[in-house]
Protein backbone atom coordinates (compact mmCIF):
# COMPACT_ATOMS: atom_id res chain seq x y z
CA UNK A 1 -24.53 9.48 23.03
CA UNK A 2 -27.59 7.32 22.30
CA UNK A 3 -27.50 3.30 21.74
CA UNK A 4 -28.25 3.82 18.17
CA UNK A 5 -24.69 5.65 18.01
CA UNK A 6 -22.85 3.51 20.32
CA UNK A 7 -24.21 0.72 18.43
CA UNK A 8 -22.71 2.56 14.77
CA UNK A 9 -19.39 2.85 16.36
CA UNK A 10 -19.00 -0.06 17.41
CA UNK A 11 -20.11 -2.53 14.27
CA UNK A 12 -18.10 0.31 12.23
CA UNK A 13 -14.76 -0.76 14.61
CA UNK A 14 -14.86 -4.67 14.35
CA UNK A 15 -15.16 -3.99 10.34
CA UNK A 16 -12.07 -2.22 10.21
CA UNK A 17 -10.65 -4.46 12.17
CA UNK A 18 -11.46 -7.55 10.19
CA UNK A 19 -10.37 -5.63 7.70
CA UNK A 20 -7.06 -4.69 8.92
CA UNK A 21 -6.09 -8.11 10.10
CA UNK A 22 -7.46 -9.44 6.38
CA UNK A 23 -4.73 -7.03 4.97
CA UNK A 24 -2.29 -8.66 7.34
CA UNK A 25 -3.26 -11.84 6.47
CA UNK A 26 -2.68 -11.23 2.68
CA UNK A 27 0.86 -9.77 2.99
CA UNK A 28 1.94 -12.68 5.32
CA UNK A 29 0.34 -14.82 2.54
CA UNK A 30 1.35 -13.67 -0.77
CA UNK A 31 4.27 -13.95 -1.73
CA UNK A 32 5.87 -15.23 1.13
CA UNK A 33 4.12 -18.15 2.71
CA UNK A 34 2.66 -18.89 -1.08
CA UNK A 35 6.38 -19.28 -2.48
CA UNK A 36 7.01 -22.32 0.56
CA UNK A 37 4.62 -23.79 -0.83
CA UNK A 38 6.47 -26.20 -3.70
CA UNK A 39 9.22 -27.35 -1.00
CA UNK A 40 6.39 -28.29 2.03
CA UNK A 41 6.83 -32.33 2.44
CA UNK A 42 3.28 -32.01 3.78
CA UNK A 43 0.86 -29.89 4.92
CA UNK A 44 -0.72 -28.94 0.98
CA UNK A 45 -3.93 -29.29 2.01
CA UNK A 46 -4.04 -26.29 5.11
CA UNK A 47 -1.49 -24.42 3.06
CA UNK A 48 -4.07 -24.28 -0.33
CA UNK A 49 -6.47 -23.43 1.92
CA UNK A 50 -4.44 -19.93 3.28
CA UNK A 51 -4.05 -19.45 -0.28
CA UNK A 52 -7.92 -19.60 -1.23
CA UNK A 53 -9.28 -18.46 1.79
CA UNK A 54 -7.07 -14.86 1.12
CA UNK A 55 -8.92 -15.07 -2.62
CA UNK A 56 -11.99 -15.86 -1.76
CA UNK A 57 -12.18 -12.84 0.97
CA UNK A 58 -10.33 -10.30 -1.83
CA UNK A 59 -14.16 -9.09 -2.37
CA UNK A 60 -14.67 -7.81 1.25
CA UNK A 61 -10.61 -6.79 2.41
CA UNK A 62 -10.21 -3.28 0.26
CA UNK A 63 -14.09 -2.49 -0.68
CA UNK A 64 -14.98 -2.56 2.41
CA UNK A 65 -12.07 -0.43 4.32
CA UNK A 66 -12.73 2.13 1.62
CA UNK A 67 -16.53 2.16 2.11
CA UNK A 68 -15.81 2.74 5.98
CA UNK A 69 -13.33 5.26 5.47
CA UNK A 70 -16.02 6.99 3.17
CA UNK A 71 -18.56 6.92 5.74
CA UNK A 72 -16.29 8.58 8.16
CA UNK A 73 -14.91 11.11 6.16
CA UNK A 74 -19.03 11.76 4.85
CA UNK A 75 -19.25 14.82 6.93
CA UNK A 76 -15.78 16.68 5.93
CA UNK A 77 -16.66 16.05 2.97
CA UNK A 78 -19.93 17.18 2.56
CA UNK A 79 -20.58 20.08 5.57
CA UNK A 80 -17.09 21.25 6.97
CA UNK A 81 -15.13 24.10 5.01
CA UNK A 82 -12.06 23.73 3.28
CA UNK A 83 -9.53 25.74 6.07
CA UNK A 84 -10.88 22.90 8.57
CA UNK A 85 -10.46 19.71 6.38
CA UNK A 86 -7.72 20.31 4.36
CA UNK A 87 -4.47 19.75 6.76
CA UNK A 88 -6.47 17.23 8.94
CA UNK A 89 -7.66 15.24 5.94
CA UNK A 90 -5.69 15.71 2.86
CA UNK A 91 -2.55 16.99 3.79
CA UNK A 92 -2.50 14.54 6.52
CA UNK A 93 -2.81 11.40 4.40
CA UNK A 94 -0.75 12.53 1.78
CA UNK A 95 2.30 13.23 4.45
CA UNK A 96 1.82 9.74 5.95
CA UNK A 97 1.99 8.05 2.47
CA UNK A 98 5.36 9.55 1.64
CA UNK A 99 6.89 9.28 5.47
CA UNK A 100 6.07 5.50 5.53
CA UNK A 101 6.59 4.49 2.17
CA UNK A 102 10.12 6.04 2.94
CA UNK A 103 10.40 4.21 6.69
CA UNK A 104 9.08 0.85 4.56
CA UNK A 105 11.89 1.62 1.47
CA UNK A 106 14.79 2.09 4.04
CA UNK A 107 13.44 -0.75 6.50
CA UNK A 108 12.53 -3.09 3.73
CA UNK A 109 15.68 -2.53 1.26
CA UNK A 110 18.14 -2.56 4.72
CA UNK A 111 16.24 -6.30 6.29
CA UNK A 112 16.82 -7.85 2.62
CA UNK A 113 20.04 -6.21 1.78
CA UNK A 114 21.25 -7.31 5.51
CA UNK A 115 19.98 -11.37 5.28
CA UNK A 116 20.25 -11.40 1.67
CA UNK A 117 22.62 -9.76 0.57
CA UNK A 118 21.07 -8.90 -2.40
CA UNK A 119 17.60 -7.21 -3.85
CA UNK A 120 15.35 -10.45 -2.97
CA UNK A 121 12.03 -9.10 -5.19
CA UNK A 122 11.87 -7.55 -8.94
CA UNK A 123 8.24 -6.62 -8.08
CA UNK A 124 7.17 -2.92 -8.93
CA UNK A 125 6.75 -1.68 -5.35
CA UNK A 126 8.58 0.63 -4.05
CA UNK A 127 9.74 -1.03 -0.83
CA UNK A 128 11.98 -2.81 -3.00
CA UNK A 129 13.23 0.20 -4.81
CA UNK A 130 16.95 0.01 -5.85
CA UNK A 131 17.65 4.00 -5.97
CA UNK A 132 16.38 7.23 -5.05
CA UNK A 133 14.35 7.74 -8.51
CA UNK A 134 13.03 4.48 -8.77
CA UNK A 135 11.49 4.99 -5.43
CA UNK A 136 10.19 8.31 -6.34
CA UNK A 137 8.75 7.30 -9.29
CA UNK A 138 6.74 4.36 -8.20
CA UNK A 139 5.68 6.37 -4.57
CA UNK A 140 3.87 8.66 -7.39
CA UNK A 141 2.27 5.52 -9.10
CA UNK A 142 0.66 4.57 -5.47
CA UNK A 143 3.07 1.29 -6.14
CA UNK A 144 3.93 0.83 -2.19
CA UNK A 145 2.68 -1.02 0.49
CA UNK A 146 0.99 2.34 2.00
CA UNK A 147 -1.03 2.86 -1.24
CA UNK A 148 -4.56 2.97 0.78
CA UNK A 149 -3.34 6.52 2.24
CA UNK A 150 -2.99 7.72 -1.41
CA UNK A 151 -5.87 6.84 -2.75
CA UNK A 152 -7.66 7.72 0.52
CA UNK A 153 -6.53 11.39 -0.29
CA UNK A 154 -7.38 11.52 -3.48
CA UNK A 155 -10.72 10.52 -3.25
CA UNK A 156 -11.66 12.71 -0.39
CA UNK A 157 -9.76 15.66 -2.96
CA UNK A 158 -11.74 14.73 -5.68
CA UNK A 159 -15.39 13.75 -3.28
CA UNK A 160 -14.42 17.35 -1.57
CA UNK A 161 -14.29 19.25 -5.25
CA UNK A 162 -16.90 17.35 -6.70
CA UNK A 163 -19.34 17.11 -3.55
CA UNK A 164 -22.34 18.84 -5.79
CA UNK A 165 -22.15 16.45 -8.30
CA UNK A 166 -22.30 12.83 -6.84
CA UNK A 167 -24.00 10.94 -9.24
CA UNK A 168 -21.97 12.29 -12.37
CA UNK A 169 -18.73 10.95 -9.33
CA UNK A 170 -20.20 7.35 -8.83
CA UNK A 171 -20.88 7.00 -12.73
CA UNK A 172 -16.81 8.42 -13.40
CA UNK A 173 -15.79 5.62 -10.29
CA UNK A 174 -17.61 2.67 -11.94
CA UNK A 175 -15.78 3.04 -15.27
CA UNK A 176 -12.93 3.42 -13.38
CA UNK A 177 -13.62 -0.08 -11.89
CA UNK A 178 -14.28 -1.48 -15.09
CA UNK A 179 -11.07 -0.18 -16.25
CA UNK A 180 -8.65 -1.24 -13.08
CA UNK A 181 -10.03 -4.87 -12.86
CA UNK A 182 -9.89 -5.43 -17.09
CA UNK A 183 -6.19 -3.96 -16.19
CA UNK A 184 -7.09 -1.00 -18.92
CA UNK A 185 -4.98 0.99 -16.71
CA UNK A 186 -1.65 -0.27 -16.47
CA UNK A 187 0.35 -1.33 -13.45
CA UNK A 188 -1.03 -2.28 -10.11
CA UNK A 189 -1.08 0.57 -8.24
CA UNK A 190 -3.05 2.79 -10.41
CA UNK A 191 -5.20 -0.06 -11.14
CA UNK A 192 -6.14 -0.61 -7.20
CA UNK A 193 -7.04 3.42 -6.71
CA UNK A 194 -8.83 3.49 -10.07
CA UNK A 195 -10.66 -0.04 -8.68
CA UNK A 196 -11.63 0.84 -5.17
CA UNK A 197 -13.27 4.93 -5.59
CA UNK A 198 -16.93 3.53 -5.82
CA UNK A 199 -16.62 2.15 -2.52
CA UNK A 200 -15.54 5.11 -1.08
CA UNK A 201 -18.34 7.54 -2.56
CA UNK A 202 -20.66 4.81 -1.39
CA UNK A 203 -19.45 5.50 1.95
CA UNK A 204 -19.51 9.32 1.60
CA UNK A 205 -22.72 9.58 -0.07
CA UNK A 206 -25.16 6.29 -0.26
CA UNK A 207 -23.70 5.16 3.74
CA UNK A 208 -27.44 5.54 4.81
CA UNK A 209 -28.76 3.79 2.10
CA UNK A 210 -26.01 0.85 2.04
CA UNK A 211 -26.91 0.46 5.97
CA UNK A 212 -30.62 0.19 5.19
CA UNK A 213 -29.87 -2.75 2.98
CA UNK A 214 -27.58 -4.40 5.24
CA UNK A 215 -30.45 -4.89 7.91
CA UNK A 216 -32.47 -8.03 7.76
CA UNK A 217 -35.74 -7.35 6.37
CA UNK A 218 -37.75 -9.13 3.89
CA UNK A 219 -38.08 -5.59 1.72
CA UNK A 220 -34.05 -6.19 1.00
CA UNK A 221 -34.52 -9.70 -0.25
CA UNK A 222 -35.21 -8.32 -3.74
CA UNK A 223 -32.35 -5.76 -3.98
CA UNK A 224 -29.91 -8.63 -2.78
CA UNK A 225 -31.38 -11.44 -5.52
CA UNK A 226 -30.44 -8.63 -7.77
CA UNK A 227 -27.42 -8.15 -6.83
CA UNK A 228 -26.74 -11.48 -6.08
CA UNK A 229 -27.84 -12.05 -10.29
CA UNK A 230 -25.74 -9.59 -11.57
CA UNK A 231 -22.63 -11.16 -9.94
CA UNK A 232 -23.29 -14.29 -11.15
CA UNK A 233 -23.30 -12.56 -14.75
CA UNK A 234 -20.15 -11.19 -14.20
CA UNK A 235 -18.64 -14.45 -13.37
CA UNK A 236 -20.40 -16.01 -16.37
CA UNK A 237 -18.80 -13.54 -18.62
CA UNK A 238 -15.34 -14.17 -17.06
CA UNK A 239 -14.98 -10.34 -15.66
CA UNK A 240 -12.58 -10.13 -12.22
CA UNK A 241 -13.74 -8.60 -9.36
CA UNK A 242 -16.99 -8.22 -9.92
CA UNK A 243 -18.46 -4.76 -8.62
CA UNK A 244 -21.46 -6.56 -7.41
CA UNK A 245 -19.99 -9.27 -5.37
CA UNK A 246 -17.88 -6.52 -3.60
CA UNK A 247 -21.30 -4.35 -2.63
CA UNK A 248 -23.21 -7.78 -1.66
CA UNK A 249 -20.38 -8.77 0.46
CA UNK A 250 -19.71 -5.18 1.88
CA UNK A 251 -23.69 -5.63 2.90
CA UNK A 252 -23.27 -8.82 4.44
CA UNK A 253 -20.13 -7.71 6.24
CA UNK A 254 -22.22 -5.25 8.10
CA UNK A 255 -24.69 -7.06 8.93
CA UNK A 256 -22.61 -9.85 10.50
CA UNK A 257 -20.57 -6.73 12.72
CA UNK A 258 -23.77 -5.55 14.04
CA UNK A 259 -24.80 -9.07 14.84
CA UNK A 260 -21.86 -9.73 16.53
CA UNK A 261 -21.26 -6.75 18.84
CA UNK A 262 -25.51 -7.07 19.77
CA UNK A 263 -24.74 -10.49 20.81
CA UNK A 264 -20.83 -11.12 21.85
CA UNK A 265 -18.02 -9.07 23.43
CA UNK A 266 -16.36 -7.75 20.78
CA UNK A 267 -13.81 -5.66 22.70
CA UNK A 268 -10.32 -6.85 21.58
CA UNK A 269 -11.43 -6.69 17.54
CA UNK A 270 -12.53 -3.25 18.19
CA UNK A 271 -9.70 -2.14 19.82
CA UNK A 272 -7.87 -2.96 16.82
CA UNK A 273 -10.16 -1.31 14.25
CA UNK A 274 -9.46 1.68 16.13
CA UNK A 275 -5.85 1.39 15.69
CA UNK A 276 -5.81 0.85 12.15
CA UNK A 277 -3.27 3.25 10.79
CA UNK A 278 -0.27 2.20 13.05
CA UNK A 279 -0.42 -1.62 12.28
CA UNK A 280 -1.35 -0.88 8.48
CA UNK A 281 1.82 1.65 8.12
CA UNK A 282 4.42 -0.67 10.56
CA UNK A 283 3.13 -4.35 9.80
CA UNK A 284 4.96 -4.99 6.29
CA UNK A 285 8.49 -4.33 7.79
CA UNK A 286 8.09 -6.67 10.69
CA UNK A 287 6.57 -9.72 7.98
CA UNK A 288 9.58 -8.76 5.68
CA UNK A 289 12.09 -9.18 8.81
CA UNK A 290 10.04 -12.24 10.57
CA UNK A 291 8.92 -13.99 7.42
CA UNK A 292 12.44 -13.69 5.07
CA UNK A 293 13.96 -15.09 8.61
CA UNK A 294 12.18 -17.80 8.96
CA UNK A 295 11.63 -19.11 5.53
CA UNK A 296 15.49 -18.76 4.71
CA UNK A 297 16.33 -20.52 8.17
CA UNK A 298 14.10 -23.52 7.05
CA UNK A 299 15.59 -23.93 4.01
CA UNK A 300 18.66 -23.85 4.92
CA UNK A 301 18.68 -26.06 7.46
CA UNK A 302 15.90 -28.40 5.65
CA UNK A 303 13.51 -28.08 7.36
CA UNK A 304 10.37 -27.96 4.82
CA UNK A 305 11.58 -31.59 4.08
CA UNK A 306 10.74 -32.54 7.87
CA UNK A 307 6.65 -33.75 7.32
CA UNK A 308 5.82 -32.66 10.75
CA UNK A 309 7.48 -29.47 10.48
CA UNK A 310 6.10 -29.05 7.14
CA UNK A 311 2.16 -29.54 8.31
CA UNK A 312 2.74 -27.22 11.46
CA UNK A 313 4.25 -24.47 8.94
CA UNK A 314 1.26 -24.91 6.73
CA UNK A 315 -0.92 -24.68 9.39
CA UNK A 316 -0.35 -22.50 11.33
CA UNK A 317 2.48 -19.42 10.01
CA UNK A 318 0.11 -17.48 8.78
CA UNK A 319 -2.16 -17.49 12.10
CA UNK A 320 1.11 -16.69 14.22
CA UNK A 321 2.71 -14.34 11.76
CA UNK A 322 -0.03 -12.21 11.92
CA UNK A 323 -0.66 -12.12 15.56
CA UNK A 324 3.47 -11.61 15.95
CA UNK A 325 3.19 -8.66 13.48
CA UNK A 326 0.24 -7.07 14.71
CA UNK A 327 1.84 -7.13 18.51
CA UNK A 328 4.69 -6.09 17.31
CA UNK A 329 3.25 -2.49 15.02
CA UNK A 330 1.06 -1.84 18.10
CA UNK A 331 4.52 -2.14 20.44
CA UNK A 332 6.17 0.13 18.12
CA UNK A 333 3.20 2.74 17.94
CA UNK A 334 3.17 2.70 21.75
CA UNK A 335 7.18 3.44 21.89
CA UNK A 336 7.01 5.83 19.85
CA UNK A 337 4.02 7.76 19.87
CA UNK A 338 4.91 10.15 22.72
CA UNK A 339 6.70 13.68 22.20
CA UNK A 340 8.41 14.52 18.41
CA UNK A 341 7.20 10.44 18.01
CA UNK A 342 3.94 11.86 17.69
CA UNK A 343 4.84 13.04 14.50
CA UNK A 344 5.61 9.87 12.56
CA UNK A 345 1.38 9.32 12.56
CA UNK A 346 0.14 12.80 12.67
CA UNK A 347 1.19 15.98 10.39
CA UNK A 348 3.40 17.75 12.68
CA UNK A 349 1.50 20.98 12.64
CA UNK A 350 -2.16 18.77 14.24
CA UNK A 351 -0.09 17.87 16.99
CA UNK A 352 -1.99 18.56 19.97
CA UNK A 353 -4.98 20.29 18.23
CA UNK A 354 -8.29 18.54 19.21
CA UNK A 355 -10.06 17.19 16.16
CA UNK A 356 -13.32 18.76 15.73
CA UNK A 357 -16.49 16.36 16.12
């Protein structure tokens, strides 16, 4: 394995896990911490500031996981056969969606029903499902916490069926984006696959081109001003999300990850972004059960009303309920992944088969 390589694997790895521990970051944020918020006797100023850093960052979190995960799954995609992608890639991600969104329903619905007493959210999701059919119906709308495997599938499906025909794919994916963010689509989780293909058949098809612009060379300066313009004329015309801002800061996310692993030891970040799928699939359960704990202790005992209290909760939850989730879905992998464990993050049958380079 030459530098170059080492050197791909390694920016790739502290991008997912930014991106992972951004993902973390927003469920620990919204709704939870955000709803403390009106009953904090101080502390508005570090609390805001969770709040706007997780919108400010909402350009990079999912367009840039999905761009990764399209550059990885590039070559099943476009050279393997079907008999030797289909059960590692598709049927694989579709089983985890529907295991854990299950594990999250009966985790999720038991932790609430057990403090509360009571459903604690009307949000669509289905983690908060109140029957069988509900649940069913909004796993099919990609309305759960594990959404990211569904739409992962389907676009490798669709990339896989389509791989002749990129362009024609890309053109399809941007009116799709147009369509999520303007909220075209209805509901949420449609919305978020419709929003977040293009960044995925960047991955797959354009990776080499999207790296070339991410170096630091005076030839990119021109593409970037462009794209740079074009956001600002999305923001001047009021339009959410703008497609361009999401490419721009993709770029500049790579960039930064291959500054940072040529210069610093990067060891710890990477080790997460290689464990992605176990803290993405456990984390929500352990912020529903550590977060719906702690905010109903405080009120109840008062202590939001206690200023010092109040600023250290502002200040630092989010930090510590991330780190404390995080621990904990990597403790749980590690219990767990050993024997018929092994099956709750692999498809049963690609237990034990060694994954083709």
């Amino acid at each position: 394995m030459n530098n170059g390589k080492t050197e791909e694997i390694l920016w790739i790895n502290t991008l997912k896990g930014a991106c992972i521990l951004l993902v973390v970051l927003y469920h620990v944020v919204l709704p939870g911490f955000a709803g403390t918020l009106k009953s904090l006797s101080a502390g508005s100023l570090p609390a805001e500031l969770w709040v706007t850093f997780n919108t400010v960052l909402s350009p990079l979190r999912m367009p840039a996981f999905f761009f990764v995960s399209g550059l990885l799954a590039a070559n099943g995609i476009v050279n393997r056969p079907w008999k030797n992608v289909f059960t590692s890639r598709i049927t694989n991600l579709f089983y985890l969606y529907i295991l854990w969104s299950f594990i999250q329903w009966m985790s999720i619905y038991g932790i609430s029903t057990e403090i509360t007493g009571q459903r604690i959210s009307q949000n669509l999701n289905a983690s908060y499902a109140g029957s069988l059919l509900e649940f069913i119906k909004l796993t099919f709308l990609a309305m759960t916490t594990s959404w990211y495997l569904y739409g992962l599938a389907l676009y490798f499906l669709v990339a896989k069926i389509f791989r002749r025909q990129p362009l024609i794919l890309l053109l399809l994916a941007v009116v799709l984006n147009y369509l999520s963010v303007e909220r075209v689509i209805p509901f949420w989780g449609p919305q978020s696959v419709g929003q977040y293909f293009v960044y995925f058949l960047l991955g797959a098809y354009w990776s080499s081109t999207m790296l070339k612009l991410s170096e630091w060379r005076r030839e990119n300066i021109v593409p970037w001003a462009a794209l740079a313009v074009l956001a600002g004329v999305h923001m001047l015309f009021g339009l959410d999300k703008s497609l361009f801002m999401c490419v721009l800061t993709i770029l500049a996310s790579v960039a930064l990850c291959r500054y940072l692993n040529a210069r610093f030891n990067m060891s710890a970040l990477n080790w997460v972004g290689k464990n992605t799928l176990q803290i993405y699939v456990i984390h929500r359960i352990f912020i529903e059960f550590f977060g719906m704990s702690a905010i109903l202790f405080a009120q109840r005992h008062g202590l939001f009303e206690i200023p010092l209290f109040a600023f250290l909760w502002a200040s630092l939850y989010p930090l510590l309920m991330v780190v404390l989730c995080v621990v904990c879905s990597v403790g749980v992998w590690t219990l767990t992944n050993r024997g018929l464990g092994k099956s709750l993050f692999i498809f049963p049958t690609l237990i034990g088969i060694k994954k083709k380079a």
